[in-house]
Protein backbone atom coordinates (compact mmCIF):
# COMPACT_ATOMS: atom_id res chain seq x y z
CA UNK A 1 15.55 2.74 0.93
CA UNK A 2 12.19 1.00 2.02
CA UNK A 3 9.01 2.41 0.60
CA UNK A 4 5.64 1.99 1.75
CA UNK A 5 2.92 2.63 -0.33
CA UNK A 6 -1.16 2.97 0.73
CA UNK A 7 -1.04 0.27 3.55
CA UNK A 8 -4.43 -0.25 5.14
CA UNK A 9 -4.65 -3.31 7.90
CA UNK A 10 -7.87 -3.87 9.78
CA UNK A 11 -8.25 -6.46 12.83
CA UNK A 12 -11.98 -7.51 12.17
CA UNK A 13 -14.02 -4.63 11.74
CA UNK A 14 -10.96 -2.12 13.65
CA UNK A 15 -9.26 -0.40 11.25
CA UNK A 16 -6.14 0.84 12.39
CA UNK A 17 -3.99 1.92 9.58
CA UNK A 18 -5.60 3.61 6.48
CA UNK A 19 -3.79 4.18 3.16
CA UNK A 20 0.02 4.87 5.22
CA UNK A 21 2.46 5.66 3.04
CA UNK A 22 6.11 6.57 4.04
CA UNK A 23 9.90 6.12 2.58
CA UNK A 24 12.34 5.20 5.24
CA UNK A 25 15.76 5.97 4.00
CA UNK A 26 19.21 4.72 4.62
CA UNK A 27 20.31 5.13 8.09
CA UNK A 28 16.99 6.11 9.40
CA UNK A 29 15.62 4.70 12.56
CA UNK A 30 11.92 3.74 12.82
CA UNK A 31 10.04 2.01 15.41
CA UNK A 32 6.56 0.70 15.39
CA UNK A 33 4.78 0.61 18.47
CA UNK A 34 1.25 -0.58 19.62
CA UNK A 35 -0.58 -2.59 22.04
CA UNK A 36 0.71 -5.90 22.41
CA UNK A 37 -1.83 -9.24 20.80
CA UNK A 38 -3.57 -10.66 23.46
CA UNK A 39 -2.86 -14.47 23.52
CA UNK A 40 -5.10 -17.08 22.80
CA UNK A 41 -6.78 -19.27 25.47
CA UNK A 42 -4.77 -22.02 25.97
């Protein structure tokens, strides 16, 4: 099993997870989607 406990992640001042928490068990399927990063400049 994979716990996740109060997970907050900001990008500069965008906030886009605040205090997740979740248990993924054994056998369970998860997927996290989002926008993709935009690249850097080369």
């Amino acid at each position: 099993m994979i716990a996740i406990k109060n997970i907050s992640k900001w990008y500069g001042a965008f906030q886009v997870l605040t205090d997740c928490t979740t248990d993924i068990k054994k056998g369970e399927v998860v997927w996290c989607a989002g926008r993709p990063a935009r690249a850097s400049p080369p």
